[in-house]
N, C-alpha and C. Protein backbone atom coordinates (compact mmCIF):
# COMPACT_ATOMS: atom_id res chain seq x y z
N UNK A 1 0.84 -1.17 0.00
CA UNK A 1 0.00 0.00 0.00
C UNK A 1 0.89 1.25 0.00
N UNK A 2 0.43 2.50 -0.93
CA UNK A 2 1.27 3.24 -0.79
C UNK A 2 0.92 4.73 0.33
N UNK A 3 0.83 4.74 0.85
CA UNK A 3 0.44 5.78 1.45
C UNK A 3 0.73 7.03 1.35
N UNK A 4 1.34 7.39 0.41
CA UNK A 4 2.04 8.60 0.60
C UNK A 4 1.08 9.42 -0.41
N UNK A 5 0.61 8.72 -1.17
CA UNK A 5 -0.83 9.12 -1.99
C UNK A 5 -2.19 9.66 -1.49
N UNK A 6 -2.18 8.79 0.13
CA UNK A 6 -3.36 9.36 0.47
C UNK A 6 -2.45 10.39 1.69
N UNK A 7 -1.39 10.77 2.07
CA UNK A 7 -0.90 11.64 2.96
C UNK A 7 -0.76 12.93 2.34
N UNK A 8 -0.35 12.53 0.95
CA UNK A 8 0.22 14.23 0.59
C UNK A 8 1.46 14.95 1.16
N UNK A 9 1.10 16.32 0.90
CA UNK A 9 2.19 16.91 1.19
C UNK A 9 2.58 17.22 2.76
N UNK A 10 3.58 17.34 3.51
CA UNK A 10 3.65 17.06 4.87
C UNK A 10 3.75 18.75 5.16
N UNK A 11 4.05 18.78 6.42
CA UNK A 11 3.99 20.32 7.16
C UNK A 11 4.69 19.97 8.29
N UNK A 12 5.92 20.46 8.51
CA UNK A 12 6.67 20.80 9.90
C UNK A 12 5.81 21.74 11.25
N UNK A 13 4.88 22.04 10.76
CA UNK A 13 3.90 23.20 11.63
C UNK A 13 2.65 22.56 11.48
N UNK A 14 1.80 22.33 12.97
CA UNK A 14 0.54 22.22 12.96
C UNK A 14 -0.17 23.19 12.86
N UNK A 15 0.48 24.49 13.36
CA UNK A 15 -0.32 25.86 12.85
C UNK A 15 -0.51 25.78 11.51
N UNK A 16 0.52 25.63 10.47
CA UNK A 16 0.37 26.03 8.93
C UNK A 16 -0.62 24.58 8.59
N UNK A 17 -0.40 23.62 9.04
CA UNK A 17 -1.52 22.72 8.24
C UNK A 17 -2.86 22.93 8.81
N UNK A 18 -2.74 23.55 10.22
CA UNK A 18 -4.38 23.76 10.20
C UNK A 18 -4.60 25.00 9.80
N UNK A 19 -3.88 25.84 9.18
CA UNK A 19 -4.28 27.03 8.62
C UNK A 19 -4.61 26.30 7.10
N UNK A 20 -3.91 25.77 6.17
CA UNK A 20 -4.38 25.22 5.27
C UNK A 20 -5.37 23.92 4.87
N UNK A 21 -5.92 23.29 6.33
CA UNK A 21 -7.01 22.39 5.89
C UNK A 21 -8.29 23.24 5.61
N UNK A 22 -9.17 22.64 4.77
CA UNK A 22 -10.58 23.13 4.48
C UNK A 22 -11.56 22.54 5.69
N UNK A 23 -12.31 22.84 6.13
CA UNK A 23 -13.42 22.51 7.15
C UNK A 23 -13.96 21.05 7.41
N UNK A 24 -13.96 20.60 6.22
CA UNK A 24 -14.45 19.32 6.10
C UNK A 24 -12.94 18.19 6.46
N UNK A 25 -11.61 18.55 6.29
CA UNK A 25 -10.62 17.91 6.60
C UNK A 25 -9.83 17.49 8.02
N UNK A 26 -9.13 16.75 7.95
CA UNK A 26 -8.40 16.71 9.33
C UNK A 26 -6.93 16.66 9.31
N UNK A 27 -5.78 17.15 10.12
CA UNK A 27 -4.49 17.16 10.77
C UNK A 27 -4.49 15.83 11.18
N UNK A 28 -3.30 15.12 10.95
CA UNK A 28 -2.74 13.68 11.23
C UNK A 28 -1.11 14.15 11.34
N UNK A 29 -0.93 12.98 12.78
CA UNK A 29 0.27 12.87 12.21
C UNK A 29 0.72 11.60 13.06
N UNK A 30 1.88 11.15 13.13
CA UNK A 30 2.41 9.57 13.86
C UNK A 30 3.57 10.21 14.27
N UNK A 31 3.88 10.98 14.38
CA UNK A 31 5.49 11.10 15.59
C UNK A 31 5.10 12.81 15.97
N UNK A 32 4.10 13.41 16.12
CA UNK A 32 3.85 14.77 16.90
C UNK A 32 5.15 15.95 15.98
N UNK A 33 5.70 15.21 14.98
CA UNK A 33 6.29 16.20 14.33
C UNK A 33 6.36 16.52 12.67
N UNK A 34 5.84 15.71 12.10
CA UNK A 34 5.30 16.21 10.77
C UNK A 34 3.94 15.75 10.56
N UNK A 35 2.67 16.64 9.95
CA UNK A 35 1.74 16.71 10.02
C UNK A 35 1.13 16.89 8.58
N UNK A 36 0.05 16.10 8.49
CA UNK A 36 -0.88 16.03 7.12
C UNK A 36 -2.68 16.07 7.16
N UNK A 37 -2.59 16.89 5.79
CA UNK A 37 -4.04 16.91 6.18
C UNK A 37 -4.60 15.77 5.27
N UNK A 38 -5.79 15.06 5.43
CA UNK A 38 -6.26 14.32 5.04
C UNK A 38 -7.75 14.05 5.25
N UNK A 39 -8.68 13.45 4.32
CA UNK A 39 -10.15 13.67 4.52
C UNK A 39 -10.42 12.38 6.02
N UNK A 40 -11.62 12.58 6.49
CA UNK A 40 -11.23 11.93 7.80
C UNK A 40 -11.48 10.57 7.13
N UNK A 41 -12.39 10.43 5.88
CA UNK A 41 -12.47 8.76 5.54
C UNK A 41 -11.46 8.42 5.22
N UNK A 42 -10.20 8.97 4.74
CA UNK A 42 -8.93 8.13 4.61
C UNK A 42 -8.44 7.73 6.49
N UNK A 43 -8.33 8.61 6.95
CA UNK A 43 -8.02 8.41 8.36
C UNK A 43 -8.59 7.25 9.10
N UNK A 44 -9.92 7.35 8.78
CA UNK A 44 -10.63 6.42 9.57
C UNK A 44 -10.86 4.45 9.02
N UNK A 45 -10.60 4.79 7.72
CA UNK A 45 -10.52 3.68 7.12
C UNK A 45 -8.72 3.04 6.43
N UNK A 46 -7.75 3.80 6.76
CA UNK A 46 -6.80 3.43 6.34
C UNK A 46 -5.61 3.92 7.89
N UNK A 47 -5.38 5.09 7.54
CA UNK A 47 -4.07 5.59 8.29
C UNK A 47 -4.45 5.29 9.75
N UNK A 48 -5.53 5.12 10.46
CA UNK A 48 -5.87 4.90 12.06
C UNK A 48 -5.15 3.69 12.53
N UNK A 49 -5.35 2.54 11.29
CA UNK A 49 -4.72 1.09 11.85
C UNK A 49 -3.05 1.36 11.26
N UNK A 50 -2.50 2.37 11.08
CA UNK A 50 -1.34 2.39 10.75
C UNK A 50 -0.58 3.64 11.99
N UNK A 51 -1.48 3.58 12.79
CA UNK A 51 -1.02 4.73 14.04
C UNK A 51 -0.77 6.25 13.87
N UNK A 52 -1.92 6.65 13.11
CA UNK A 52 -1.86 8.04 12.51
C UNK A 52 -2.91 8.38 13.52
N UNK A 53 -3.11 9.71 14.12
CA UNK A 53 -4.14 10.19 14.67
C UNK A 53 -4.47 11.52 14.79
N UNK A 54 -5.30 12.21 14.58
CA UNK A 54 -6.05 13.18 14.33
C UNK A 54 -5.82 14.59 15.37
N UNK A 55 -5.15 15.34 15.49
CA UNK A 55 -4.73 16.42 15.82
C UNK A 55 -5.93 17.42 15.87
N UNK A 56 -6.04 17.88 14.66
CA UNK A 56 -7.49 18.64 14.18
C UNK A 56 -8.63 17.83 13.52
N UNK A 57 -9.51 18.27 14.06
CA UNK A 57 -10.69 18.04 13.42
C UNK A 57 -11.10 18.54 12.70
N UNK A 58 -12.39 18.30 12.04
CA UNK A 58 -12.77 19.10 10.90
C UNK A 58 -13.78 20.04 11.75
N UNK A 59 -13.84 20.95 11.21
CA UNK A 59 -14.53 22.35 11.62
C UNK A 59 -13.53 22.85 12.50
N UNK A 60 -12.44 22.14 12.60
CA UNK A 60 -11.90 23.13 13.55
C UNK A 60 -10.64 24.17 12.81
């Protein structure tokens, strides 16, 4: 599986990726230091069992 397809581009800053997610998206990340946004059905159906977890929520 490749994941880096559904991660995208990464962010050293949780400020700048939650300044750049859209409402409906969420902040992930697996070591509290690089961070991705991603729709939460990838999260919830892929990256969760791979120890990714959700920082921001959507609307937030």
């Amino acid at each position: 599986m490749d994941i880096t397809a559904i991660l995208g581009m990464s962010y050293d800053s949780l400020i700048e990726a939650s300044v750049d997610k859209s409402p409906d998206e969420v902040v992930v990340t697996k070591d509290d230091e690089t961070f991705y946004i991603v729709s939460e059905d990838n999260h919830n159906q892929t990256l969760a069992s791979l120890g990714y977890k959700i920082v921001v929520n959507t609307g937030e």
